[in-house]
C-alpha atoms as a PDB file:
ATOM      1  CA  UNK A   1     132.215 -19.520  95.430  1.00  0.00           C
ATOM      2  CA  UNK A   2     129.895 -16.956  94.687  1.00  0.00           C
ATOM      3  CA  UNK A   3     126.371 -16.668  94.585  1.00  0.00           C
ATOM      4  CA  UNK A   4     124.456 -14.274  92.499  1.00  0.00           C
ATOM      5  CA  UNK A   5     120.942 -12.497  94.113  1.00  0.00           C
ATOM      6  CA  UNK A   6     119.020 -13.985  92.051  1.00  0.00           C
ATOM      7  CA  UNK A   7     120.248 -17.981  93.027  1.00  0.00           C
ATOM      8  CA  UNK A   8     120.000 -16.513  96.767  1.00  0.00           C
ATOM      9  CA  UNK A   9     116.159 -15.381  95.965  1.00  0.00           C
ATOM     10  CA  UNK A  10     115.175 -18.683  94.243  1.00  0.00           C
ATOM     11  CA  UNK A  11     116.083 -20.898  97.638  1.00  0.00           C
ATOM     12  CA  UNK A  12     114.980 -18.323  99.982  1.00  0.00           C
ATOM     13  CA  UNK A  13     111.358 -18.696  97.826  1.00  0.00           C
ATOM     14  CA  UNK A  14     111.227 -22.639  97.705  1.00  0.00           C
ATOM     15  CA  UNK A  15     111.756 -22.780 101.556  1.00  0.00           C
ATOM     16  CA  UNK A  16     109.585 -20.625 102.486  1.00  0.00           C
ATOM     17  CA  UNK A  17     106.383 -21.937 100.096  1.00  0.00           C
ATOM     18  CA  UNK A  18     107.103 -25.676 101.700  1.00  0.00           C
ATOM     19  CA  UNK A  19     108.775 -26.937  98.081  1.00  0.00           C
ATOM     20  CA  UNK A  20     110.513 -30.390  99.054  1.00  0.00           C
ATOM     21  CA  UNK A  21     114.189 -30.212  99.027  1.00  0.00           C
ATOM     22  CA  UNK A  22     114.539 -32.750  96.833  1.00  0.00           C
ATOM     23  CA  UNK A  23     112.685 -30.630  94.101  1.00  0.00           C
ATOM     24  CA  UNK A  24     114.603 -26.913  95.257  1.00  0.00           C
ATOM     25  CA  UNK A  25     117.800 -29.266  94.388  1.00  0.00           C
ATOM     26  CA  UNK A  26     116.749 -30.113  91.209  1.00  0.00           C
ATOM     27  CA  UNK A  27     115.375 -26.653  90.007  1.00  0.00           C
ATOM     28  CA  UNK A  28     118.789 -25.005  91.540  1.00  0.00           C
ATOM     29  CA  UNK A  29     120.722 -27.305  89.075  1.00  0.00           C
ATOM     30  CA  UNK A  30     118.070 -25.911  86.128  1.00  0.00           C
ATOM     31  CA  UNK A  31     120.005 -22.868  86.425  1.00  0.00           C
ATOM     32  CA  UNK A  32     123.579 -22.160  86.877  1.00  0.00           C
ATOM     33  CA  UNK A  33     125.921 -19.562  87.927  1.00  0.00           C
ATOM     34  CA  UNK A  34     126.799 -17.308  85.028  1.00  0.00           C
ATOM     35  CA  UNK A  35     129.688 -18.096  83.509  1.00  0.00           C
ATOM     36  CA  UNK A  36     132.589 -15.626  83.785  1.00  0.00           C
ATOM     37  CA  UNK A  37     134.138 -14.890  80.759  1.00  0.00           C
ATOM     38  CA  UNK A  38     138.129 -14.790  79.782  1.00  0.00           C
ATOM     39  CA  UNK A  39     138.301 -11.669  79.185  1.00  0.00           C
ATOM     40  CA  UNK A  40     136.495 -11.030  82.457  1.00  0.00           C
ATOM     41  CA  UNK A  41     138.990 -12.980  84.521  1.00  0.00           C
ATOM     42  CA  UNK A  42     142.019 -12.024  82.918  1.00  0.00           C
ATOM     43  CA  UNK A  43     141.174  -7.937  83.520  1.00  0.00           C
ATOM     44  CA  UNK A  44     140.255  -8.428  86.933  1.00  0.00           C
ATOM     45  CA  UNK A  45     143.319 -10.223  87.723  1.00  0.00           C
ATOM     46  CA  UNK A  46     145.213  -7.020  86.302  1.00  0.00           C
ATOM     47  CA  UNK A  47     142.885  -4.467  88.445  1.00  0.00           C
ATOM     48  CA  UNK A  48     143.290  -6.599  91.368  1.00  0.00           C
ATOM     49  CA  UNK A  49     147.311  -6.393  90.858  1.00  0.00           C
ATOM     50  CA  UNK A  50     147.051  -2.787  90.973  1.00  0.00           C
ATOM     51  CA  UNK A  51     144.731  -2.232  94.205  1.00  0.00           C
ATOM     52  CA  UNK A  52     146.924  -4.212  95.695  1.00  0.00           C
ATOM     53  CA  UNK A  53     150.427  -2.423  95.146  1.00  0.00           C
ATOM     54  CA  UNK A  54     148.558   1.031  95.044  1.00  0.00           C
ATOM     55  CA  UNK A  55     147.611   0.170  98.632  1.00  0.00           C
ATOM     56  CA  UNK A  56     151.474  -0.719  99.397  1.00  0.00           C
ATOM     57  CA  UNK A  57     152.353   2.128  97.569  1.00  0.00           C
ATOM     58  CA  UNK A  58     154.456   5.040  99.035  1.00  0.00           C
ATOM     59  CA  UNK A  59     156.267   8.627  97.659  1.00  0.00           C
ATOM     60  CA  UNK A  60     159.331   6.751  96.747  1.00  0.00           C
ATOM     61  CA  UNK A  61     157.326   4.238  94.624  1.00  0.00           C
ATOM     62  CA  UNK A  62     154.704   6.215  92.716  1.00  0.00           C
ATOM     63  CA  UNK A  63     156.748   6.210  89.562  1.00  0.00           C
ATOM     64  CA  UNK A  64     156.646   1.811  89.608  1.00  0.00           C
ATOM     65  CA  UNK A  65     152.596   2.316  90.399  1.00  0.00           C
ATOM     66  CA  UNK A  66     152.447   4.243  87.835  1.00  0.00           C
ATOM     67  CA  UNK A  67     154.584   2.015  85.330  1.00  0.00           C
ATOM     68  CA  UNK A  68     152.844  -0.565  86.546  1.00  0.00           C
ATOM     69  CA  UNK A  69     149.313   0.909  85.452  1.00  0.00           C
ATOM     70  CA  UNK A  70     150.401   1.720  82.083  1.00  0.00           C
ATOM     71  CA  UNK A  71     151.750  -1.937  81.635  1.00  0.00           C
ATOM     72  CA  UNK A  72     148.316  -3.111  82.543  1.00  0.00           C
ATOM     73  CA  UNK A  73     146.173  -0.713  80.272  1.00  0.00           C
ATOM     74  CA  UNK A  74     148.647  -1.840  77.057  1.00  0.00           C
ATOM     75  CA  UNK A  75     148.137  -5.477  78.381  1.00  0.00           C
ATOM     76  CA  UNK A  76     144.312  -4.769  78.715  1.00  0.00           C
ATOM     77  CA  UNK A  77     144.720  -4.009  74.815  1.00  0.00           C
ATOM     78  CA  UNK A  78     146.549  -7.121  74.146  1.00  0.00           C
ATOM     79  CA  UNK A  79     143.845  -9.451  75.939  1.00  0.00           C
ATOM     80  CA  UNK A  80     141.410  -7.850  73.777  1.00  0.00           C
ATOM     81  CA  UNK A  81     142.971  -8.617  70.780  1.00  0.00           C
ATOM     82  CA  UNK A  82     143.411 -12.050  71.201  1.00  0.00           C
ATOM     83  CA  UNK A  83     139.553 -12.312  72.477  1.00  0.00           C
ATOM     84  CA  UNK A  84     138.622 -10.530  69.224  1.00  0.00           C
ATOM     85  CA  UNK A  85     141.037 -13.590  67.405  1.00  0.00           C
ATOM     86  CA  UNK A  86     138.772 -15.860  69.470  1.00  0.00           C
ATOM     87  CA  UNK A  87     135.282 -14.515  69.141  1.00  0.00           C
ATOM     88  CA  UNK A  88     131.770 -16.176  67.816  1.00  0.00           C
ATOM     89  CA  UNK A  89     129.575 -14.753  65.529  1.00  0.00           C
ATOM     90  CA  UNK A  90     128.923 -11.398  65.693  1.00  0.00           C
ATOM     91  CA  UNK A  91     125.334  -9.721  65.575  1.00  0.00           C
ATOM     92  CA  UNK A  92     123.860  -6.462  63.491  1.00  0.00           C
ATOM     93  CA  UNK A  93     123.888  -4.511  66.957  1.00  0.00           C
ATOM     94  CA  UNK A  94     127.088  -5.296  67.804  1.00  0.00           C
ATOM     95  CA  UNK A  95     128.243  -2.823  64.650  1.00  0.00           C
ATOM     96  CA  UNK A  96     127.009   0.276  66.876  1.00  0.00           C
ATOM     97  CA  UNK A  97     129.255  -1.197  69.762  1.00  0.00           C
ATOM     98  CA  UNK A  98     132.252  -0.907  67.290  1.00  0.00           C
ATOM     99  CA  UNK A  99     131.330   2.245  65.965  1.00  0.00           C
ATOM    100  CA  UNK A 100     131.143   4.183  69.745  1.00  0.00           C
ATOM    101  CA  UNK A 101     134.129   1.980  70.585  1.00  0.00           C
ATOM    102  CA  UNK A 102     136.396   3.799  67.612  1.00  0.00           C
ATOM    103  CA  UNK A 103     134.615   6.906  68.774  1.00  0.00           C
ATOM    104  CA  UNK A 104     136.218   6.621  72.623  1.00  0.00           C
ATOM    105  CA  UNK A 105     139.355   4.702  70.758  1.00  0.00           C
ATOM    106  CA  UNK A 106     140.094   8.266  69.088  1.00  0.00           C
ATOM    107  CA  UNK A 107     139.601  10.313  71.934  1.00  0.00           C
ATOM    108  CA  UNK A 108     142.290   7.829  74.099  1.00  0.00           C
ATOM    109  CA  UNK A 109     144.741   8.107  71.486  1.00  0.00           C
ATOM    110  CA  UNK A 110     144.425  12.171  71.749  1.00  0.00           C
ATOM    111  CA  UNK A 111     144.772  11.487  75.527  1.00  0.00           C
ATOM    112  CA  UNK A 112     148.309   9.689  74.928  1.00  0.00           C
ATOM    113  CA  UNK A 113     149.293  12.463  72.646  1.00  0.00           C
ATOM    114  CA  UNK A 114     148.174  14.823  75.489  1.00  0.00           C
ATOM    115  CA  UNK A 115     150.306  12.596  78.121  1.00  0.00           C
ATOM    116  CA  UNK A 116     153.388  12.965  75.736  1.00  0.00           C
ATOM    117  CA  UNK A 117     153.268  16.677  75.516  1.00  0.00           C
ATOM    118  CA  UNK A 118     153.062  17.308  79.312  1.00  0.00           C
ATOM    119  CA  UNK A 119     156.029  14.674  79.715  1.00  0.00           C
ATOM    120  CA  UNK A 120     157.775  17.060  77.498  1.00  0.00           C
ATOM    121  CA  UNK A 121     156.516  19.732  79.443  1.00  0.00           C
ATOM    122  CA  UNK A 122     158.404  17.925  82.617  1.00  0.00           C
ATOM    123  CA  UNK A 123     161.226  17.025  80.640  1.00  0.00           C
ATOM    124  CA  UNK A 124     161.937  20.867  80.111  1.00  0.00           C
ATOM    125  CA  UNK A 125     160.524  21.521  83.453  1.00  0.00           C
ATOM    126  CA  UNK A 126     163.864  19.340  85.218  1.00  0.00           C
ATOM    127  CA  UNK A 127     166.536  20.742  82.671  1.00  0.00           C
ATOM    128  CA  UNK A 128     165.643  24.493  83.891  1.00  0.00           C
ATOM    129  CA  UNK A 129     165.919  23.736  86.918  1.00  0.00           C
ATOM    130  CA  UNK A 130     169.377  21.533  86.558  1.00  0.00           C
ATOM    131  CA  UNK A 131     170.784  25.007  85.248  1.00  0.00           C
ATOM    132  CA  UNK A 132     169.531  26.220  88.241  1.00  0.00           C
ATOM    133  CA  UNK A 133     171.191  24.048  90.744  1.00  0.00           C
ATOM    134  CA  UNK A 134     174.640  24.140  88.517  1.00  0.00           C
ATOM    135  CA  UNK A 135     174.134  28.327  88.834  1.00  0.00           C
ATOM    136  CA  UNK A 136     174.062  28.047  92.707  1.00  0.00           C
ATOM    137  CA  UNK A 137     175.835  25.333  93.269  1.00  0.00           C
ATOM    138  CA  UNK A 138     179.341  26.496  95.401  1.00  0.00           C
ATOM    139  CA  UNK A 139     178.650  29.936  94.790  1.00  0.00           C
ATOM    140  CA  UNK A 140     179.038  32.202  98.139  1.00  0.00           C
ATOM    141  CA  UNK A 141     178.356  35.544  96.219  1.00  0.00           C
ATOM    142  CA  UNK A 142     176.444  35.610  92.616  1.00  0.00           C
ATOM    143  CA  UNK A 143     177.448  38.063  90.075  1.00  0.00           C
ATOM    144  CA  UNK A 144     174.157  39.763  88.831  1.00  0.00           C
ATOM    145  CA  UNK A 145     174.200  38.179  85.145  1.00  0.00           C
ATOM    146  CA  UNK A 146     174.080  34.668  87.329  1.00  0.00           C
ATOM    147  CA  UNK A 147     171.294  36.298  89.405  1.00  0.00           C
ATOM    148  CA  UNK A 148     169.827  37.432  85.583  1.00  0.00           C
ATOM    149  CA  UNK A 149     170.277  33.786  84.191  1.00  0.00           C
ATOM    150  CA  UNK A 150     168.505  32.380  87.478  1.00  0.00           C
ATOM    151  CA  UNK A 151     165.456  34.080  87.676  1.00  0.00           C
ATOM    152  CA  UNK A 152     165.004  33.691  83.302  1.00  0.00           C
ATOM    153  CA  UNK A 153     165.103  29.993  84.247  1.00  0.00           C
ATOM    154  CA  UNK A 154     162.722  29.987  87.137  1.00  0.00           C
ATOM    155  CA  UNK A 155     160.502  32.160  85.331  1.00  0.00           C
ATOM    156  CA  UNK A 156     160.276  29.603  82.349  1.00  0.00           C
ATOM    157  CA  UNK A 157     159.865  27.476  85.036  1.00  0.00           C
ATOM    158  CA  UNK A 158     156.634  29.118  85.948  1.00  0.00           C
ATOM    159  CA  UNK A 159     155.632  29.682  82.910  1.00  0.00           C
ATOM    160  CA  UNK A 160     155.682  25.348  82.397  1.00  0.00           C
ATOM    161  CA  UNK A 161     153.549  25.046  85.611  1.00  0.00           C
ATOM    162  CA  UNK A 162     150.951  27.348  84.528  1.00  0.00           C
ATOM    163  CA  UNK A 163     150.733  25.417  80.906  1.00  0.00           C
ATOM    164  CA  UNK A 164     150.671  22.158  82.549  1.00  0.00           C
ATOM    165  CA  UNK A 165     147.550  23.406  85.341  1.00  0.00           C
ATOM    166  CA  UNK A 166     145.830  24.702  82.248  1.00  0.00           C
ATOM    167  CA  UNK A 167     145.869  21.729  79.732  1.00  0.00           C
ATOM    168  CA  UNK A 168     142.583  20.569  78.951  1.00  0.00           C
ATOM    169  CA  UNK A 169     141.409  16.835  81.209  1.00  0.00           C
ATOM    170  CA  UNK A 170     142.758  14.356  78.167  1.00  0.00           C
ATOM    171  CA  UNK A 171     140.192  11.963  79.780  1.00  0.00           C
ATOM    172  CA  UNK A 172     137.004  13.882  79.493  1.00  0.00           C
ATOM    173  CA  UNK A 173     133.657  13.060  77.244  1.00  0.00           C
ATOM    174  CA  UNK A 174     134.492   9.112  77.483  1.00  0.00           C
ATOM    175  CA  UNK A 175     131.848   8.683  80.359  1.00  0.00           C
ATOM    176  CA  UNK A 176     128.348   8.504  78.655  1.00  0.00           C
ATOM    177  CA  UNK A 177     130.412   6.446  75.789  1.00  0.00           C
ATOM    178  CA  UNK A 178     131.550   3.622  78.023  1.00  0.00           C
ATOM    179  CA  UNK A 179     128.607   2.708  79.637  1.00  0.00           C
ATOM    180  CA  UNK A 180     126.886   2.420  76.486  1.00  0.00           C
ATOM    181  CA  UNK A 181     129.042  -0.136  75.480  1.00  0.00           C
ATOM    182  CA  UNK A 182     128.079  -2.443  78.362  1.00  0.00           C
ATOM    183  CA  UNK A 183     125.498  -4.555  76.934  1.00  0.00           C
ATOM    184  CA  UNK A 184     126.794  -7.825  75.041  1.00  0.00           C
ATOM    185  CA  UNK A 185     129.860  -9.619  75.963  1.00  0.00           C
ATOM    186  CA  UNK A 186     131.813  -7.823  73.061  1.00  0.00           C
ATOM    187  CA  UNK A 187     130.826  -4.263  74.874  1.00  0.00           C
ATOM    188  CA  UNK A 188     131.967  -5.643  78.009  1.00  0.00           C
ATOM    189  CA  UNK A 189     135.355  -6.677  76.320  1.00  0.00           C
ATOM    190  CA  UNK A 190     135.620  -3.370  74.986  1.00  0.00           C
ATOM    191  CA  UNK A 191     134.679  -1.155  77.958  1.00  0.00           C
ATOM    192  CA  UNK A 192     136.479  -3.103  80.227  1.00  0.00           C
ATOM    193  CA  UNK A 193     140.044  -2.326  78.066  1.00  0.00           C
ATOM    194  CA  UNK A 194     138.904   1.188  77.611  1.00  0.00           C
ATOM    195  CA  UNK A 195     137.596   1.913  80.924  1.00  0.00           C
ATOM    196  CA  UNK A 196     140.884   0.383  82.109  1.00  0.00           C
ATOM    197  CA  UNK A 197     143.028   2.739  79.828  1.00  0.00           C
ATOM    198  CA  UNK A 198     141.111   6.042  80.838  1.00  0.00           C
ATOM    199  CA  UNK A 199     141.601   5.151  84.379  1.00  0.00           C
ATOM    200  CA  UNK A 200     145.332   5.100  84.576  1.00  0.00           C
ATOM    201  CA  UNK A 201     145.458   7.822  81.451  1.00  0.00           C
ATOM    202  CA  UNK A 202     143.346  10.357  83.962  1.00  0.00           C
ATOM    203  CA  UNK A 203     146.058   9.187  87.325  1.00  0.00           C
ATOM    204  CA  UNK A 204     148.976  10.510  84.949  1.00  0.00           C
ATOM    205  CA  UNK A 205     147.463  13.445  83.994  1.00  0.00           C
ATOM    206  CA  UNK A 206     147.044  14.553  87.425  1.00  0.00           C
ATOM    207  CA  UNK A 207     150.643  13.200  88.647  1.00  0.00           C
ATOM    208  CA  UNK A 208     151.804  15.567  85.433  1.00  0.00           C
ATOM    209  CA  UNK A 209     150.117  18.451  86.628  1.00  0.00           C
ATOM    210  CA  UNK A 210     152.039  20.546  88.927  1.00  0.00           C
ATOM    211  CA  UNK A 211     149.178  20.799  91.122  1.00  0.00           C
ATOM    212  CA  UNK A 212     149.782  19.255  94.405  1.00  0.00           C
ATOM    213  CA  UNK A 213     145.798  19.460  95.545  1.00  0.00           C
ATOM    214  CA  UNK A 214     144.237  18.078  92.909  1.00  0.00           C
ATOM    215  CA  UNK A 215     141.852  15.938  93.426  1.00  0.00           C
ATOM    216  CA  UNK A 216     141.639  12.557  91.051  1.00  0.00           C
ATOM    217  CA  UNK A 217     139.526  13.707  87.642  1.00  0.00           C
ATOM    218  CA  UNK A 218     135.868  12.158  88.176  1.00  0.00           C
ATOM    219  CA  UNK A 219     136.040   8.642  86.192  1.00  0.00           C
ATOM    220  CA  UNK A 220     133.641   6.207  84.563  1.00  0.00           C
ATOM    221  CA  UNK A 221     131.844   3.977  87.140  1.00  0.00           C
ATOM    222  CA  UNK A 222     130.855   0.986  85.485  1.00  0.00           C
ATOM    223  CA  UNK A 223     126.445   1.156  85.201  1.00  0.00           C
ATOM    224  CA  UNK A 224     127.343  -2.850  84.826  1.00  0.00           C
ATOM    225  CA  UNK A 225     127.794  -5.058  88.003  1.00  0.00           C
ATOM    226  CA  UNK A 226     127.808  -8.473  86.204  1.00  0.00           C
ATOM    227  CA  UNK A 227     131.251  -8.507  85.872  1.00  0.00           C
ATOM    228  CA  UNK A 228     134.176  -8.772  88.086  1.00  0.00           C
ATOM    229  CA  UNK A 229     136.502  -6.178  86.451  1.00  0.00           C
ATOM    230  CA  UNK A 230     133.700  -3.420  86.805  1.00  0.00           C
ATOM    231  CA  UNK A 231     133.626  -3.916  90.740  1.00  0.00           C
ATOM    232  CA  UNK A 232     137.314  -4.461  90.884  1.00  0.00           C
ATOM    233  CA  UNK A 233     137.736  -1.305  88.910  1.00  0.00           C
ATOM    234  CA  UNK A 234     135.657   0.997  91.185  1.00  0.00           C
ATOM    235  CA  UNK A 235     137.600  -0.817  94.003  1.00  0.00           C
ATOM    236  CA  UNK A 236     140.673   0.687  92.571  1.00  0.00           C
ATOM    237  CA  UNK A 237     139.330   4.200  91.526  1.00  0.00           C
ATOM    238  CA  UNK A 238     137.982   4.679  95.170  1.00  0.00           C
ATOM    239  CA  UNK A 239     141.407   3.203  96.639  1.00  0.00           C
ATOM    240  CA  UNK A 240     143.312   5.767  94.644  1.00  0.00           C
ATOM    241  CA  UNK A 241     140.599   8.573  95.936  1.00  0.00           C
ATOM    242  CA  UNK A 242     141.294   7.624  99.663  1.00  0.00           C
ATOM    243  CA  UNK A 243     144.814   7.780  99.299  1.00  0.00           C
ATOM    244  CA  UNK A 244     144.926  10.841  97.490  1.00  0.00           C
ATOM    245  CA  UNK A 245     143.553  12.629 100.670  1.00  0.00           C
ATOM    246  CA  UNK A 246     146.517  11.636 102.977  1.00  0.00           C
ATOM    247  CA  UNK A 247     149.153  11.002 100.132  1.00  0.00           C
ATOM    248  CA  UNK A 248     150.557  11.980  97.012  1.00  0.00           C
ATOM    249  CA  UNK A 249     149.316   8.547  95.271  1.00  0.00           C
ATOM    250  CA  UNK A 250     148.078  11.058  92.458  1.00  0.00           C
ATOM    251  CA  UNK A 251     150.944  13.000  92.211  1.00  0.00           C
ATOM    252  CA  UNK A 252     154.504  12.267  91.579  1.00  0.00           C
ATOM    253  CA  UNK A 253     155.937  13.147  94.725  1.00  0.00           C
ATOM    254  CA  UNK A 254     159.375  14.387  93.249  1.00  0.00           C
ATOM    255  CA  UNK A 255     157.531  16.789  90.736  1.00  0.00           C
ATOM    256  CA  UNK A 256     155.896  18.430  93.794  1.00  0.00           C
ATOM    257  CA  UNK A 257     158.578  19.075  95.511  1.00  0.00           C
ATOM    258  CA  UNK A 258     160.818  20.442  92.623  1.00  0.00           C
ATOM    259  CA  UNK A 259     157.491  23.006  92.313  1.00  0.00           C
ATOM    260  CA  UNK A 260     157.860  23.579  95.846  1.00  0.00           C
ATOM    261  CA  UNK A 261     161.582  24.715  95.703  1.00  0.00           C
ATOM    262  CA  UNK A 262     161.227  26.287  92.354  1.00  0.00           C
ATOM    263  CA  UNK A 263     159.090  28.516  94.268  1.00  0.00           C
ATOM    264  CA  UNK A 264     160.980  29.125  97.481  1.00  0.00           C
ATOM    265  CA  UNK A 265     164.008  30.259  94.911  1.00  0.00           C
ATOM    266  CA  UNK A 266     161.688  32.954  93.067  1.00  0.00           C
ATOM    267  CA  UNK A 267     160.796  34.427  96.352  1.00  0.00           C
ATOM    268  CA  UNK A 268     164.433  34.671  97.320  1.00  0.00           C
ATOM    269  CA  UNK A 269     165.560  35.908  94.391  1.00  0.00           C
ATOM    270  CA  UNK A 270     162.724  38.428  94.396  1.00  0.00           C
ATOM    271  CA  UNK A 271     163.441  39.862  97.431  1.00  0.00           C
ATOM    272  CA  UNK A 272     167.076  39.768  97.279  1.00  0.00           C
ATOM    273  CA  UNK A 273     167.013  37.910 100.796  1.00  0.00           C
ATOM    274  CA  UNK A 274     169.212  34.720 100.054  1.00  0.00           C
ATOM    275  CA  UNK A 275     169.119  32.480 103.237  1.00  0.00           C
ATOM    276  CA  UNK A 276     172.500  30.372 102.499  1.00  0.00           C
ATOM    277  CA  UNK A 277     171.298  27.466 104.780  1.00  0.00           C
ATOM    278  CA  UNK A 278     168.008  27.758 103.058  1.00  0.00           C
ATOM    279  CA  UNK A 279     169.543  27.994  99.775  1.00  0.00           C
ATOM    280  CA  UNK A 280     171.845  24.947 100.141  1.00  0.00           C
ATOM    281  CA  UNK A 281     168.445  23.014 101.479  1.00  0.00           C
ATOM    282  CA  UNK A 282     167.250  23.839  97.993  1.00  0.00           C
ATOM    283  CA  UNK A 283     170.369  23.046  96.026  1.00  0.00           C
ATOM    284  CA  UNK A 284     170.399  19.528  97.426  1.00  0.00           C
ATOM    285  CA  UNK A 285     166.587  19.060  97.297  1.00  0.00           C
ATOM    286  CA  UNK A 286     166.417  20.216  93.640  1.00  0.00           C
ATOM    287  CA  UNK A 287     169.578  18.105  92.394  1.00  0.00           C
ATOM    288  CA  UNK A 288     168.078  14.889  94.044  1.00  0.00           C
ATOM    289  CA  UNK A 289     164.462  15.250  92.331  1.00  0.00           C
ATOM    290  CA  UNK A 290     165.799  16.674  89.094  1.00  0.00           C
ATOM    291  CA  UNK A 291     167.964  13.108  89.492  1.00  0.00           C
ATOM    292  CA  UNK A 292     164.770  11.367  90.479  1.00  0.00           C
ATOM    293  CA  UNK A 293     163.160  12.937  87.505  1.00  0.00           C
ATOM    294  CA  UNK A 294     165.581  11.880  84.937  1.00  0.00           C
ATOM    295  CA  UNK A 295     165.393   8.240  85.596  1.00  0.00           C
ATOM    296  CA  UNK A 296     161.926   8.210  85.716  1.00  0.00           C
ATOM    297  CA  UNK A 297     160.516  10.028  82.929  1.00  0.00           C
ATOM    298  CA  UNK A 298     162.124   8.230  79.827  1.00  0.00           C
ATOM    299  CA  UNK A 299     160.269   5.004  81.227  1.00  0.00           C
ATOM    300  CA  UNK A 300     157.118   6.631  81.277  1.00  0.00           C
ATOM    301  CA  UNK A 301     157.353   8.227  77.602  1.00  0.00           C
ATOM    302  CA  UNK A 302     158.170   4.961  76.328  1.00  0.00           C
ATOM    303  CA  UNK A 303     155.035   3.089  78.510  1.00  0.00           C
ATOM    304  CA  UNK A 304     152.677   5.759  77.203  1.00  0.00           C
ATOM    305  CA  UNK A 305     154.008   5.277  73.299  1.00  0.00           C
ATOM    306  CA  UNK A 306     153.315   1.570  73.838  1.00  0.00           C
ATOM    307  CA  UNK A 307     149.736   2.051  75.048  1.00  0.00           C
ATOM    308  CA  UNK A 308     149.605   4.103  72.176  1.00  0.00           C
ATOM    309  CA  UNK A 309     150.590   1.499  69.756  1.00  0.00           C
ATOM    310  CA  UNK A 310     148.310  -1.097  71.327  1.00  0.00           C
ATOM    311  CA  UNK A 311     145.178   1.155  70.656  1.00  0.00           C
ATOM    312  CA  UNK A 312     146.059   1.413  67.292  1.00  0.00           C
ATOM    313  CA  UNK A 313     146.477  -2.699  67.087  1.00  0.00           C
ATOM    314  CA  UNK A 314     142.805  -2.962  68.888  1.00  0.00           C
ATOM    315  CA  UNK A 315     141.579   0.211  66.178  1.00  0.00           C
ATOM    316  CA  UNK A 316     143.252  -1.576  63.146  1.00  0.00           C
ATOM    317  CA  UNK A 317     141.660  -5.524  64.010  1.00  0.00           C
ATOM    318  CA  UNK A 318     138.053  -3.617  64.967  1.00  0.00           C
ATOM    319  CA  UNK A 319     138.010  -1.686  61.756  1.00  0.00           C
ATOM    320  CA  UNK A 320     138.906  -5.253  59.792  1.00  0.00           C
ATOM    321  CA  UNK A 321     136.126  -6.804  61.463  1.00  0.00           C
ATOM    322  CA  UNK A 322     133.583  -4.228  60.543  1.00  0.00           C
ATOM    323  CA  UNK A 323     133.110  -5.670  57.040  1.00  0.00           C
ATOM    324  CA  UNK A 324     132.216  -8.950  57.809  1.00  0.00           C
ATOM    325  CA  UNK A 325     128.924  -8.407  59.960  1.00  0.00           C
END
C-alpha cells in the first residue's frame, strides 16, 4: 500500500510532540487514503502495459508497440465514455473543462488526419521503391530508359522524404491546454484520455518521419501528481526518450532503412558507379522492408481511423452533456 506525504507528515508530527498512540491511531483513521478513481486505475493499467512491452521492445517489433499504443489511446476513449455514462452531478466550472477539452479534442482529430496523410505518404513511399527493386532485379546491364525510369522513381522518392521531414508536429499547442484541465475529477478523466492520445499520436509522427535522428517531440508532463496515470505516463514518455538514444523505439526501423538504401541507389546511379555486390545488397534489403512495409501499414491506417472515430464518440457524448449543466 501506499502512503501519501501528507499521512507520512501527520505520524511523523504526533510522535515527535509525545501524542499517545492510542490517540495518533485514532486521528490516522479521521483521515483516509484518497481514493483512486476508475478511471484512474483503468488508464494506468493501460500505460503500465505499454512501459512494459516498450521496454521488451526491439526493431523487429516496433510496428506491434506501436499497434499496441494506438489500441490503448482508442481504449483510453472508450473508458471515458463509459465514466461520462457513470458520472455525478456536474458543477458550473466544470463547463470551461468541456469547453478546452473540445478545444484539444479538435486539434487531436487534425493530428489523426495528419497521421493518415503521412501513412499515405509511406504508402507511396514503398510502391516507388517496389518499381525500383522489380527495375534491378536480374538485370546484369540496364538499358538507359531503365536507368531513366530508376532515378524518376528515386527522385519521387526524395521528394516524399523531404514532405514527410517538413510536415508541421500534429501534436503541438495541446500542452498549456492539458494541464489546465487537471483540476476536478472530470479534468483528470479528460486529460488523462487526451494526454494518453497525444502521447502515442506524437511517437507515430516521428516513426513516419523519415528522419532517423529525431529526437521524441517534447510532450505534456502532467503539473498533477495525484494520480497514478500521470506518473505512469511520464514513466513511459521518459522510457521511450532513453530508448530512443540507443534504438530506433521512435522510428520504424524498416522505414529507415528503405531511406537508407533509397539513398545509396541515387548515389550510384548518379555517378554511374554500380557496385553489383552492392547493388544486389540493396535489391534484397529494399524487397524485404518494402515487404515489411506492406504488412504493416494497412494495420496502422485502420488503428489510427479507429482512434479517430473514438474522439468523435467522446466529442459527440461531451457536446450532449453541455446542455444539462
Amino acid at each position: 500500500m501506499r502512503y501519501s506525504s501528507s499521512s507520512s507528515s501527520t505520524i511523523l508530527r504526533s510522535l515527535s510532540f509525545g501524542i499517545p498512540m492510542r490517540l495518533s491511531a485514532a486521528s490516522s483513521a479521521v483521515v483516509p487514503l484518497p481514493m483512486r478513481s476508475s478511471f484512474d486505475r483503468q488508464l494506468t493499467a493501460e500505460l503500465d502495459a505499454l512501459q512494459l512491452s516498450s521496454s521488451a521492445s526491439s526493431n523487429e517489433s516496433h510496428y506491434t508497440w506501436i499497434l499496441q499504443a494506438l489500441k490503448a489511446s482508442t481504449t483510453a476513449q472508450q473508458i471515458t465514455l463509459a465514466s461520462l455514462a457513470n458520472r455525478g452531478p456536474l458543477q458550473d466550472s466544470d463547463r470551461k473543462i468541456i469547453d478546452q477539452y473540445l478545444d484539444s479534442n479538435i486539434r487531436m482529430l487534425d493530428a489523426c488526419n495528419e497521421l493518415t496523410e503521412r501513412i499515405e505518404i509511406v504508402h507511396n513511399y514503398v510502391g516507388s521503391l517496389r518499381v525500383v527493386s522489380h527495375l534491378l532485379e536480374g538485370s546484369a546491364e540496364l538499358h538507359p530508359a531503365t536507368l531513366a525510369r530508376i532515378g524518376g522513381a528515386l527522385d519521387s522518392c526524395r521528394v516524399m522524404e523531404r514532405r514527410g521531414k517538413e510536415m508541421a508536429n500534429c501534436s503541438s499547442g495541446l500542452k498549456k491546454i492539458l494541464r489546465q484541465m487537471q483540476d476536478s475529477r472530470l479534468g483528470e478523466m479528460l486529460s488523462g484520455s487526451m494526454a494518453l492520445t497525444s502521447t502515442v499520436c506524437a511517437i507515430l509522427e516521428n516513426a513516419l518521419s523519415f528522419k532517423s535522428k529525431r529526437g521524441l517531440l517534447p510532450l505534456m508532463q502532467p503539473q498533477s501528481q495525484k494520480t497514478s496515470w500521470s506518473c505512469s505516463l511520464q514513466q513511459l514518455q521518459n522510457g521511450v526518450k532513453e530508448q530512443g538514444k540507443t534504438s530506433s523505439i521512435i522510428g520504424l526501423f524498416e522505414l529507415q532503412q528503405l531511406v537508407k538504401v533509397s539513398k545509396s541507389l541515387r548515389d550510384q546511379m548518379k555517378h554511374r558507379k554500380q557496385n553489383d555486390h552492392q547493388l544486389r545488397v540493396d535489391v534484397e534489403e529494399m524487397k524485404r522492408s518494402c515487404g515489411k512495409m506492406e504488412e504493416g501499414i494497412k494495420p496502422l491506417e485502420e488503428s489510427v481511423k479507429e482512434l479517430y472515430r473514438s474522439l468523435i464518440s467522446v466529442r459527440m457524448a461531451l457536446l450532449g452533456i453541455l446542455p444539462q449543466i
